[in-house]
N, C-alpha and C. Protein backbone atom coordinates (compact mmCIF):
# COMPACT_ATOMS: atom_id res chain seq x y z
N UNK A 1 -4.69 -2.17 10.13
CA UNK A 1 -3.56 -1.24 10.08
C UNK A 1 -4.08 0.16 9.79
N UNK A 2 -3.74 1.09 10.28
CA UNK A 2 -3.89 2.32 10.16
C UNK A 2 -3.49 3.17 8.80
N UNK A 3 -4.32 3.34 8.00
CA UNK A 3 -3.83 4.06 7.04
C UNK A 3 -2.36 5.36 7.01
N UNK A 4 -2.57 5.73 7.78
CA UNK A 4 -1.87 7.06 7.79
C UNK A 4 -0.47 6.81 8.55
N UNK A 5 0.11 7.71 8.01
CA UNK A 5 1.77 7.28 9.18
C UNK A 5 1.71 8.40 10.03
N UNK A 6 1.89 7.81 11.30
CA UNK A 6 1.90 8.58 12.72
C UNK A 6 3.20 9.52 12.97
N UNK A 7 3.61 10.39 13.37
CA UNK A 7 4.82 11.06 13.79
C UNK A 7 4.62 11.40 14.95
N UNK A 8 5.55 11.04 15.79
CA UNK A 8 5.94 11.17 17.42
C UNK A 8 7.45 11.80 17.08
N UNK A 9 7.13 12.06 18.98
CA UNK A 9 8.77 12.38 19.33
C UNK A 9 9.98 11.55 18.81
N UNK A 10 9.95 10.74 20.01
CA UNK A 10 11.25 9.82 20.10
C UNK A 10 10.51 8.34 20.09
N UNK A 11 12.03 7.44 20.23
CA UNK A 11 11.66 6.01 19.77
C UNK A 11 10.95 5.42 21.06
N UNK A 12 10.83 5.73 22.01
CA UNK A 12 9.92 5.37 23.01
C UNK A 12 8.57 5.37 22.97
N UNK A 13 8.14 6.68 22.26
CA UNK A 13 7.31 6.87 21.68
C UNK A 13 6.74 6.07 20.57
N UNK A 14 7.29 5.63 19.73
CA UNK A 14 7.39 4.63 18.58
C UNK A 14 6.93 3.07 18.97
N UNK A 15 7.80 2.93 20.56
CA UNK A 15 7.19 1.43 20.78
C UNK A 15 6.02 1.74 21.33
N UNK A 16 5.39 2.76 22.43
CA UNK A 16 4.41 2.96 22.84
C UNK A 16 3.13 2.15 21.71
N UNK A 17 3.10 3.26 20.56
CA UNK A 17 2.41 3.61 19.32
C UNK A 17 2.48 2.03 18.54
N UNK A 18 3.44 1.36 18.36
CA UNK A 18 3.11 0.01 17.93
C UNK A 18 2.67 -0.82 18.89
N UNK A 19 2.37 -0.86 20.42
CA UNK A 19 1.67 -1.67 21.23
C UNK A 19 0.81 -1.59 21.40
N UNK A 20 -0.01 -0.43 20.86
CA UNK A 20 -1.58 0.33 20.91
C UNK A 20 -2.14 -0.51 19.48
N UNK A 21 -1.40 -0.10 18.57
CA UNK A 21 -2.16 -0.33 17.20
C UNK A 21 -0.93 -0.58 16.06
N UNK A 22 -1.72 -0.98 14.93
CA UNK A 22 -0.86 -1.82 13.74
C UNK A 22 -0.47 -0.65 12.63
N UNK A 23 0.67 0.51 12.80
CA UNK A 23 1.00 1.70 11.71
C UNK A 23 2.37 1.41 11.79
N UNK A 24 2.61 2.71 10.87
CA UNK A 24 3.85 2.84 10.14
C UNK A 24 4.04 4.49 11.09
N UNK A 25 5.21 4.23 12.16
CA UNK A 25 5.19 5.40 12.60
C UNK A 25 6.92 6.22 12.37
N UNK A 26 7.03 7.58 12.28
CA UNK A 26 8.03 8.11 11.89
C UNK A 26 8.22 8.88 13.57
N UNK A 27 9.78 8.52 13.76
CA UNK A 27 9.87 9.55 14.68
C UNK A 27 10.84 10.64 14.54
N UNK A 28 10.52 12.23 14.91
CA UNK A 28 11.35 13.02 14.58
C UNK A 28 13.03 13.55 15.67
N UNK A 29 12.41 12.88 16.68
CA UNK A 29 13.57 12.78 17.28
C UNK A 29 13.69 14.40 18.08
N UNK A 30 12.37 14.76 18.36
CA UNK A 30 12.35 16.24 19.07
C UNK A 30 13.14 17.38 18.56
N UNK A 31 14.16 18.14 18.77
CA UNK A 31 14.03 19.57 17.77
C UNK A 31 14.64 19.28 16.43
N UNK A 32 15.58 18.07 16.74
CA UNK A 32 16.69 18.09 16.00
C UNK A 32 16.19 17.44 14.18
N UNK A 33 15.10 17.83 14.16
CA UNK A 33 14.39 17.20 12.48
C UNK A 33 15.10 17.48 11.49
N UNK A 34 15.62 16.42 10.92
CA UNK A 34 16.65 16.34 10.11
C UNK A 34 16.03 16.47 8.57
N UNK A 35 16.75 17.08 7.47
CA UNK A 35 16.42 16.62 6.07
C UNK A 35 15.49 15.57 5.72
N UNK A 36 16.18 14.45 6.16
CA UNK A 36 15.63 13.63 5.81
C UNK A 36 14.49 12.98 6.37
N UNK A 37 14.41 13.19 7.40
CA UNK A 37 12.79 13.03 8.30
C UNK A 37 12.07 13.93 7.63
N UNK A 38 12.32 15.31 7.58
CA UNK A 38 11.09 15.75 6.73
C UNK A 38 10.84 15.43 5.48
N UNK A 39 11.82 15.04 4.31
CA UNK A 39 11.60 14.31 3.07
C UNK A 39 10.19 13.33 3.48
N UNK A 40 10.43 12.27 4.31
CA UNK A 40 9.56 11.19 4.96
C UNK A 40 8.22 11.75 4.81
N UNK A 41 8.32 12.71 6.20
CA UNK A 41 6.68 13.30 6.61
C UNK A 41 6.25 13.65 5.06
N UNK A 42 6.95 14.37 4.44
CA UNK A 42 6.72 15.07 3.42
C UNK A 42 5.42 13.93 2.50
N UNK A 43 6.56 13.01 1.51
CA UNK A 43 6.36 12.02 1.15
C UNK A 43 4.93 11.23 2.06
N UNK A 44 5.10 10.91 3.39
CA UNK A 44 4.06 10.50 3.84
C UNK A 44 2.63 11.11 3.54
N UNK A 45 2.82 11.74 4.00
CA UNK A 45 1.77 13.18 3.59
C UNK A 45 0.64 13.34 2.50
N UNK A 46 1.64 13.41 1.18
CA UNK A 46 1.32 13.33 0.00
C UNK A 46 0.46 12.16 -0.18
N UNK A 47 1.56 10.52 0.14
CA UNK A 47 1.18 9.88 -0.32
C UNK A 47 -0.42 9.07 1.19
N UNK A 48 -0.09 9.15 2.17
CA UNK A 48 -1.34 8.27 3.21
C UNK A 48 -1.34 9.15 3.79
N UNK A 49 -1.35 10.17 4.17
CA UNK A 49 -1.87 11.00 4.89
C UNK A 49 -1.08 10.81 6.56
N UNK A 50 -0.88 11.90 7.15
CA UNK A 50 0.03 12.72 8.37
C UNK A 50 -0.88 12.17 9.76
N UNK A 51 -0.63 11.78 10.74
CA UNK A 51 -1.58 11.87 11.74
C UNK A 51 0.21 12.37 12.93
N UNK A 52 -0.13 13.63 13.92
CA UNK A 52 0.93 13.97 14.47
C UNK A 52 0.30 13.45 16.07
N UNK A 53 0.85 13.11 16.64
CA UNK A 53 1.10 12.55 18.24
C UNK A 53 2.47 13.17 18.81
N UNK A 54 2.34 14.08 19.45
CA UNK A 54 3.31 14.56 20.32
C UNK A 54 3.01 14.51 21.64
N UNK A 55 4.10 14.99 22.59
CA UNK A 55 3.67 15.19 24.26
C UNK A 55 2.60 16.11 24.28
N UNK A 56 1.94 15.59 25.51
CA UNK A 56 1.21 17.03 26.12
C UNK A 56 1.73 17.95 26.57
N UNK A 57 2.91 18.59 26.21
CA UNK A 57 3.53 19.52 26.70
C UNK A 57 4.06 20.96 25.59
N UNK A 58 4.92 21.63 26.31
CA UNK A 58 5.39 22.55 25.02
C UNK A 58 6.20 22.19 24.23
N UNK A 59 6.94 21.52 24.60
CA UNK A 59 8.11 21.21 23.65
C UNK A 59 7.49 20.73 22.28
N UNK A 60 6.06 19.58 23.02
CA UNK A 60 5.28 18.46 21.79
C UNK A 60 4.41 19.87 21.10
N UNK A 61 4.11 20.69 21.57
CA UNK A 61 3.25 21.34 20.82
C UNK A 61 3.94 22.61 19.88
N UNK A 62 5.47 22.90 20.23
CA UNK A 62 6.04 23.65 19.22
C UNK A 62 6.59 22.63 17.77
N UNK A 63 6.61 20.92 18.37
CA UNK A 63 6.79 20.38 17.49
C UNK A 63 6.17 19.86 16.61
N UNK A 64 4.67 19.97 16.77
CA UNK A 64 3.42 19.76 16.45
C UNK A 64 3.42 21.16 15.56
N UNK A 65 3.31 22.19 15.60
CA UNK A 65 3.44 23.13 14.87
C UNK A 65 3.99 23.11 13.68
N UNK A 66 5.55 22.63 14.16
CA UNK A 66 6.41 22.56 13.03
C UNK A 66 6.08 21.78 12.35
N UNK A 67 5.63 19.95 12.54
CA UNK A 67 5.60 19.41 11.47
C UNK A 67 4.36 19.74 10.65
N UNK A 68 3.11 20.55 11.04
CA UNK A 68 2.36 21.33 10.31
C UNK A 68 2.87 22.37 9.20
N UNK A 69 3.92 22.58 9.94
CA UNK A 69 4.34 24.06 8.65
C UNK A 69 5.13 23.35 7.68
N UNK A 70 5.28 22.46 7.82
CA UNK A 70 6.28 21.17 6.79
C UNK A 70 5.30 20.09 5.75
N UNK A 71 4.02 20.08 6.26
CA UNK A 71 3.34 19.07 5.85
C UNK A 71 2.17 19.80 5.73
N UNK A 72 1.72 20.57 5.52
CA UNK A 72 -0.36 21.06 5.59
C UNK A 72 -0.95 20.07 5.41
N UNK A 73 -1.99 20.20 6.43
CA UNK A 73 -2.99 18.94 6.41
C UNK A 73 -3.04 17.86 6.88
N UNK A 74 -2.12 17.93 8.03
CA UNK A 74 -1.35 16.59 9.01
C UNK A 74 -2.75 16.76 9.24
N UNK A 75 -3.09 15.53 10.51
CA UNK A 75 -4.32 15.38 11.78
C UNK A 75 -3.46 15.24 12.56
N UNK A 76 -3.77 15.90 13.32
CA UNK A 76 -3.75 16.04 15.36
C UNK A 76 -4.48 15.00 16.10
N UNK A 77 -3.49 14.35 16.86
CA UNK A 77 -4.30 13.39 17.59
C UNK A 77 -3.50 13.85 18.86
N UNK A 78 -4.87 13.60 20.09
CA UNK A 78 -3.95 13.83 21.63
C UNK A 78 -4.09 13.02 22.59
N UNK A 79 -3.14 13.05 23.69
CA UNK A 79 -3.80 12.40 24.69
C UNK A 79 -3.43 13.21 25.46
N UNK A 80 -4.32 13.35 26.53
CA UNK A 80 -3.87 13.74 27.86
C UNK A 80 -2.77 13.68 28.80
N UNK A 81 -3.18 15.00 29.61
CA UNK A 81 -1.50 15.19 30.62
C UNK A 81 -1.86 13.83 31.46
N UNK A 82 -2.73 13.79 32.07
CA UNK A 82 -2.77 12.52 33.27
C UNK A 82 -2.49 11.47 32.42
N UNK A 83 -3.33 11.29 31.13
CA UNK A 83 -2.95 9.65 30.08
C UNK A 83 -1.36 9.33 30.31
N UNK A 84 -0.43 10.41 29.68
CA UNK A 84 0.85 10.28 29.17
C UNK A 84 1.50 11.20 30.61
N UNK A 85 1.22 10.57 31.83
CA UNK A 85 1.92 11.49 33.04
C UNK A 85 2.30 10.07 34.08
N UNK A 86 3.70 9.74 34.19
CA UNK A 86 4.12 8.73 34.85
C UNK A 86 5.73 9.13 35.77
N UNK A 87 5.25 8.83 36.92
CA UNK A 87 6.56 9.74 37.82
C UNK A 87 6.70 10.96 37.64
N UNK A 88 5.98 11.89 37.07
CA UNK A 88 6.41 13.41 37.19
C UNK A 88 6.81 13.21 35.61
N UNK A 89 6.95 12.41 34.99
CA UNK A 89 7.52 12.76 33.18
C UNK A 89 5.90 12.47 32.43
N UNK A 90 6.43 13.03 31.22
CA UNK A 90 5.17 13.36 30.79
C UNK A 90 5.71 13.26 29.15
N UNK A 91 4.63 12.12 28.69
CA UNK A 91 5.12 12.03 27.04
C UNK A 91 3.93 10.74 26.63
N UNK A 92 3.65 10.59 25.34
CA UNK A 92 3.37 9.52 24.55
C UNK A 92 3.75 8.66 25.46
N UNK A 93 4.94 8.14 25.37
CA UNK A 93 5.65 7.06 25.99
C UNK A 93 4.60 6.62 26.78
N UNK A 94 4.39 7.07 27.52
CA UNK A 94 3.78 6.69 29.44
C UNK A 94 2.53 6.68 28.74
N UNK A 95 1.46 6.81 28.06
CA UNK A 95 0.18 6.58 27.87
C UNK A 95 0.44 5.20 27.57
N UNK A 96 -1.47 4.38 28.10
CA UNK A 96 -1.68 2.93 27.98
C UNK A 96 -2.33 3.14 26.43
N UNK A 97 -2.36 1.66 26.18
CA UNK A 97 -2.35 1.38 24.65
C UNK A 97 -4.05 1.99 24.49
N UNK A 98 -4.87 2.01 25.25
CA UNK A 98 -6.41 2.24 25.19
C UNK A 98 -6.05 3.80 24.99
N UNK A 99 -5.13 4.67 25.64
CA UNK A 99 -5.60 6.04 25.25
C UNK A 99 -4.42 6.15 23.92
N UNK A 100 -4.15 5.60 23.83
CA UNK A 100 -3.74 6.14 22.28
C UNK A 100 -4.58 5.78 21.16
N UNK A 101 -4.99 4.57 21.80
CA UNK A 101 -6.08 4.37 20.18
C UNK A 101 -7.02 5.24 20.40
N UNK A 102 -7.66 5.58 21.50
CA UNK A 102 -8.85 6.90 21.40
C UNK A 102 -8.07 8.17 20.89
N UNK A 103 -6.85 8.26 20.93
CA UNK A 103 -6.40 9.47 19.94
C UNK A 103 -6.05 9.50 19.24
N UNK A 104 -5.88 8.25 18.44
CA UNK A 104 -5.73 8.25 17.06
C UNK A 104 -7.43 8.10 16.38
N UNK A 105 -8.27 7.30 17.01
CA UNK A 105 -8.97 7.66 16.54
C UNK A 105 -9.99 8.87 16.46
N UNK A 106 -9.71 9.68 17.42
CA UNK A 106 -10.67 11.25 17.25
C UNK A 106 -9.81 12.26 16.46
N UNK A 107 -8.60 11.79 15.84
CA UNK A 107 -7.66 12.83 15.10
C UNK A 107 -8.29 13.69 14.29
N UNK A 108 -8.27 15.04 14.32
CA UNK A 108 -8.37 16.03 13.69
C UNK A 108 -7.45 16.56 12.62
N UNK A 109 -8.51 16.49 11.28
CA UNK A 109 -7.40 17.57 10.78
C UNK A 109 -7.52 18.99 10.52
N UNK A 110 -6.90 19.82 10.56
CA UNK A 110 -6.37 21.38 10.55
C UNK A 110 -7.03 21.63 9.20
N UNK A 111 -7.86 22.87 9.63
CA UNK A 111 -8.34 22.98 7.92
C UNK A 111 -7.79 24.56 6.99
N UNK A 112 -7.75 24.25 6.23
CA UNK A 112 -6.96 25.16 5.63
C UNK A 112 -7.67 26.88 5.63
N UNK A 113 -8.77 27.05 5.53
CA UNK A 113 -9.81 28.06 5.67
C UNK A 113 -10.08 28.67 7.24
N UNK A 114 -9.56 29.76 7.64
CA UNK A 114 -9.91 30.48 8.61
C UNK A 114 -11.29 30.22 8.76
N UNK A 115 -11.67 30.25 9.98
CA UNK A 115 -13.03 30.32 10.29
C UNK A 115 -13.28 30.48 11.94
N UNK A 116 -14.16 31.23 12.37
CA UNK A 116 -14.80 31.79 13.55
C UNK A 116 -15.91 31.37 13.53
N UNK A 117 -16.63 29.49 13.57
CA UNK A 117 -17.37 29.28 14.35
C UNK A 117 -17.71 29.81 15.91
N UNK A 118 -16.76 29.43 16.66
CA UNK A 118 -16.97 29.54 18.03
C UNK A 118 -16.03 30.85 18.61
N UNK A 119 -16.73 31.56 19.40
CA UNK A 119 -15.55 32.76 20.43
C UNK A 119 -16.00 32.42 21.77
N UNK A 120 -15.58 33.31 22.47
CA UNK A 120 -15.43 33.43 23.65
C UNK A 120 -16.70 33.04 24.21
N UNK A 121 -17.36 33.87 24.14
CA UNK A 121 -19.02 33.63 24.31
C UNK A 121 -20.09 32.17 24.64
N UNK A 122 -19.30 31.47 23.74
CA UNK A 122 -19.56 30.27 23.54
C UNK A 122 -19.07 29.26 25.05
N UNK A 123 -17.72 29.55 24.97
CA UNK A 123 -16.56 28.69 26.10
C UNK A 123 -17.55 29.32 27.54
N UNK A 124 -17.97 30.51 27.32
CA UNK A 124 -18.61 31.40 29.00
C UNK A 124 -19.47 30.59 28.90
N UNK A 125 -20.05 30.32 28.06
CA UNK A 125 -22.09 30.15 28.33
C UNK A 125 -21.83 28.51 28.79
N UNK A 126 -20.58 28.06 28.73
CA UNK A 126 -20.34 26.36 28.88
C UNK A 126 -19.47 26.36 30.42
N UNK A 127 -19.54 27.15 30.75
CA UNK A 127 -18.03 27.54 31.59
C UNK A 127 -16.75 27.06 31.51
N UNK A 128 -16.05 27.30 30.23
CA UNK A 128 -15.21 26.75 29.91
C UNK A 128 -13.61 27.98 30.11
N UNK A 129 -14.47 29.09 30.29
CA UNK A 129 -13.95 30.24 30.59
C UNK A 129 -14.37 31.09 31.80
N UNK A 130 -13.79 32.04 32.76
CA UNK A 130 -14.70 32.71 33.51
C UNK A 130 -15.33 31.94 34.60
N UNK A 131 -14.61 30.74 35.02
CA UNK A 131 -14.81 29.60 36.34
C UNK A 131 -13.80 29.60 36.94
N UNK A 132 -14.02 28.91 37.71
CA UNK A 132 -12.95 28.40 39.03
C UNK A 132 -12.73 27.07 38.25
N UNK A 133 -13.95 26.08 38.05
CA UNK A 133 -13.55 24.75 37.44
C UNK A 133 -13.47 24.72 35.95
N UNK A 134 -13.05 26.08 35.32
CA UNK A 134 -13.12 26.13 33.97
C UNK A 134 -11.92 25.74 33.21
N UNK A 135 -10.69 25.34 34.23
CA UNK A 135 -9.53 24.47 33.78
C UNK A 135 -9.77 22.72 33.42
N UNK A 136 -10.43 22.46 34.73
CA UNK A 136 -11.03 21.12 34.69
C UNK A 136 -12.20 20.54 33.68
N UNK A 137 -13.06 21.95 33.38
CA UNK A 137 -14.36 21.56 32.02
C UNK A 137 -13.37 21.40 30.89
N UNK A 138 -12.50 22.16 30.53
CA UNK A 138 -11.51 21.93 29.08
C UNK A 138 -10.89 21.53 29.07
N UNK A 139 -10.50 20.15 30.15
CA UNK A 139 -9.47 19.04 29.92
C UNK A 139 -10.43 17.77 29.50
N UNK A 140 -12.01 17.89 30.25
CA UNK A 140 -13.09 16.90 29.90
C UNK A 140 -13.32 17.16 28.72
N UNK A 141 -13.64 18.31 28.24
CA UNK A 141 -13.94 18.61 26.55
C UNK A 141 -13.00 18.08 25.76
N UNK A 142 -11.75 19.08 26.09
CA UNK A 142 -10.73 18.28 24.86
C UNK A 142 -10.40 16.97 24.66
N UNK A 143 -11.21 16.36 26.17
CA UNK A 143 -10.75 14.42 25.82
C UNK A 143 -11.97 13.96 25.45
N UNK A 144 -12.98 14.58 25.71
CA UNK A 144 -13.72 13.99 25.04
C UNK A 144 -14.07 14.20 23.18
N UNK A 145 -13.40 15.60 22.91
CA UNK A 145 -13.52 16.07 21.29
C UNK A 145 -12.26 15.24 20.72
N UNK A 146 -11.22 14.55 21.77
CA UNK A 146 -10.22 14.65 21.06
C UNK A 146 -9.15 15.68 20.39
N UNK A 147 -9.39 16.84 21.09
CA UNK A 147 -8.86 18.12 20.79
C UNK A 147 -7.55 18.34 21.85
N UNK A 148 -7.44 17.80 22.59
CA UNK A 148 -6.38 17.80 23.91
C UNK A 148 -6.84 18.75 24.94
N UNK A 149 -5.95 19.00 26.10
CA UNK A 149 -5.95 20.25 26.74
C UNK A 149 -5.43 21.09 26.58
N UNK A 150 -5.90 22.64 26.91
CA UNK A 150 -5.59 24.29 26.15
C UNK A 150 -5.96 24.78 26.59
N UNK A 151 -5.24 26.12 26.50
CA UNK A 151 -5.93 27.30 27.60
C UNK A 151 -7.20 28.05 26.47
N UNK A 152 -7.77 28.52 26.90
CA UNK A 152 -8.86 28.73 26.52
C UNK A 152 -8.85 29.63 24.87
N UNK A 153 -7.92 30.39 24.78
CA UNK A 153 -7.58 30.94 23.29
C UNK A 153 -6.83 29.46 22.47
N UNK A 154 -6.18 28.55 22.92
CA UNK A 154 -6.11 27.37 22.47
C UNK A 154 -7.32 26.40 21.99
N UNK A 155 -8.25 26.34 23.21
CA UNK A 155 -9.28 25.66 22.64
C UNK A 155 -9.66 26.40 21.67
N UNK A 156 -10.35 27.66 21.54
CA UNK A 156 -10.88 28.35 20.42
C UNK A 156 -10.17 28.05 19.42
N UNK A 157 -9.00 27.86 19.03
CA UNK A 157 -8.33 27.60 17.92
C UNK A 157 -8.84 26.01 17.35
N UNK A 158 -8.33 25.49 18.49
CA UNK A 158 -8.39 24.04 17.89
C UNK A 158 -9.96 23.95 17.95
N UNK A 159 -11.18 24.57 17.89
CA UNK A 159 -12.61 24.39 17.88
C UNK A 159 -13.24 25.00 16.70
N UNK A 160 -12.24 26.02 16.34
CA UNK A 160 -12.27 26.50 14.89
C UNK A 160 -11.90 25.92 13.57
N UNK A 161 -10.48 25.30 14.47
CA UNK A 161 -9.68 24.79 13.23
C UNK A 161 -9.60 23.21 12.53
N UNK A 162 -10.36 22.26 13.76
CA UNK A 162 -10.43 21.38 13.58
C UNK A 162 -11.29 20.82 12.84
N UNK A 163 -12.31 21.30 12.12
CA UNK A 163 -13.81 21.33 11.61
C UNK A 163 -14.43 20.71 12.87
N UNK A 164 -14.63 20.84 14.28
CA UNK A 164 -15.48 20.69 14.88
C UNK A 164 -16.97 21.34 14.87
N UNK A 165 -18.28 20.53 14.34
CA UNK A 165 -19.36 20.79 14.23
C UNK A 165 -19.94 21.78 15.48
N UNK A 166 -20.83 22.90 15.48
CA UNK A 166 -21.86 23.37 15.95
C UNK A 166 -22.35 22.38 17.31
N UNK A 167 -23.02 21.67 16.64
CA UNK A 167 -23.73 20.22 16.82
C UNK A 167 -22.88 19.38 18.08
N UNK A 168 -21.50 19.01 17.44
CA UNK A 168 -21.10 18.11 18.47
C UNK A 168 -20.47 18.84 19.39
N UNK A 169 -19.85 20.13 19.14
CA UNK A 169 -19.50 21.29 20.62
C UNK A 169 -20.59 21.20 21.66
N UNK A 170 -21.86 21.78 21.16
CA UNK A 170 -22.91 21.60 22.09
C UNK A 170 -23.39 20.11 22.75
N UNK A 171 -23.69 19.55 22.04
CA UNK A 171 -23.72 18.30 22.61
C UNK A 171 -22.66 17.51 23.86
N UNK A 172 -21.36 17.56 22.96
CA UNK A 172 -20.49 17.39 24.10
C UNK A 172 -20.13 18.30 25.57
N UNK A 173 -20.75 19.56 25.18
CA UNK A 173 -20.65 20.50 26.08
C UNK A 173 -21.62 20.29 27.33
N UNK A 174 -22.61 19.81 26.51
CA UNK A 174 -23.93 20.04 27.44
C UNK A 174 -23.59 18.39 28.44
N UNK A 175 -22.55 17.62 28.02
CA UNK A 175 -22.73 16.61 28.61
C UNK A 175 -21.52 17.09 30.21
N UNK A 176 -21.14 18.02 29.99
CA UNK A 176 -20.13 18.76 31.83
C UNK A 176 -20.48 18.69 32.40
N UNK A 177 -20.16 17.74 33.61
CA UNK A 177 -21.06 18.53 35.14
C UNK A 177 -21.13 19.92 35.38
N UNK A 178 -22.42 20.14 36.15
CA UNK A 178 -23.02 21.14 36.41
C UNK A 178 -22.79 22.50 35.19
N UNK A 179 -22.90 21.96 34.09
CA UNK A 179 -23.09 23.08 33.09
C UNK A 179 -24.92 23.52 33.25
N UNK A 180 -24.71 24.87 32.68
CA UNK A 180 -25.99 25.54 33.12
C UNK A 180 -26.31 25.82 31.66
């Protein structure tokens, strides 16, 4: 069983997340987060620790925000647009039980300390920026860091913020096709 209690969207989401793996998952039910759902996260939080799963989309990532500004110190876990992309809809829901456990298990957590490991510089010298296929290198990165997909001031965030190592950026970087 998973230590931590998961927060998703909706209850679709919820069965997804119990057919993957054995947790205690909260769902917020998309904008409408009530009192008492956040009491929950809250409480969760404190007591086993936050892991957030939202869509790959905006809606999941303004709600991903929020339950950050409610909880400090959640982990971010993602899956991919193609993972969670079925008929043109796009959510948790539609991911297979294998990519959710790879995103629960590469979950990141948000660290409280600003920091500028990595800039721009970094994403160029990888072509993660400043390509034609530099959309396609930072959907391989973020699935492979577990960081999701982002536009490139996104990745920098989540490469800063996630305590992602020096070490495993490069490494995973150097593993892109045709990186130079």
């Amino acid at each position: 069983m998973i230590k931590e209690i998961i927060v998703v969207e909706g209850r679709d989401d919820v069965t997804a997340v119990k057919q993957a793996v054995e947790a205690e998952v909260i769902a917020v039910h998309g904008f409408g987060i009530t009192g008492e759902t956040i009491r929950r996260i809250q409480k969760a939080g404190r007591e086993r620790g936050v892991i957030v799963l939202t869509d790959p989309d905006h809606a999941g990532e303004t709600i991903r925000r929020r339950i950050e500004a409610l909880c400090p110190g959640v982990r971010h876990a993602y899956i991919m647009r193609e993972e969670g992309t079925r008929k043109g809809d796009i959510g948790v829901e539609n991911a297979n039980p294998e990519s959710i456990r790879r995103a629960l298990a590469t979950a990141h957590a948000s660290t409280c300390e600003a920091r500028e490991e990595f800039t721009t510089r970094d994403l160029m010298a990888h072509g993660l920026m400043g390509r034609a296929d530099s959309k396609k290198r930072r959907e391989a990165l973020g699935k492979k860091l577990g960081v999701g997909y982002g536009s490139a001031s996104t990745l920098l965030s989540r490469l800063n913020n996630y305590g992602i190592s020096r070490e495993e950026f490069e490494r995973v970087a150097g593993t892109l096709s045709g990186d130079q």
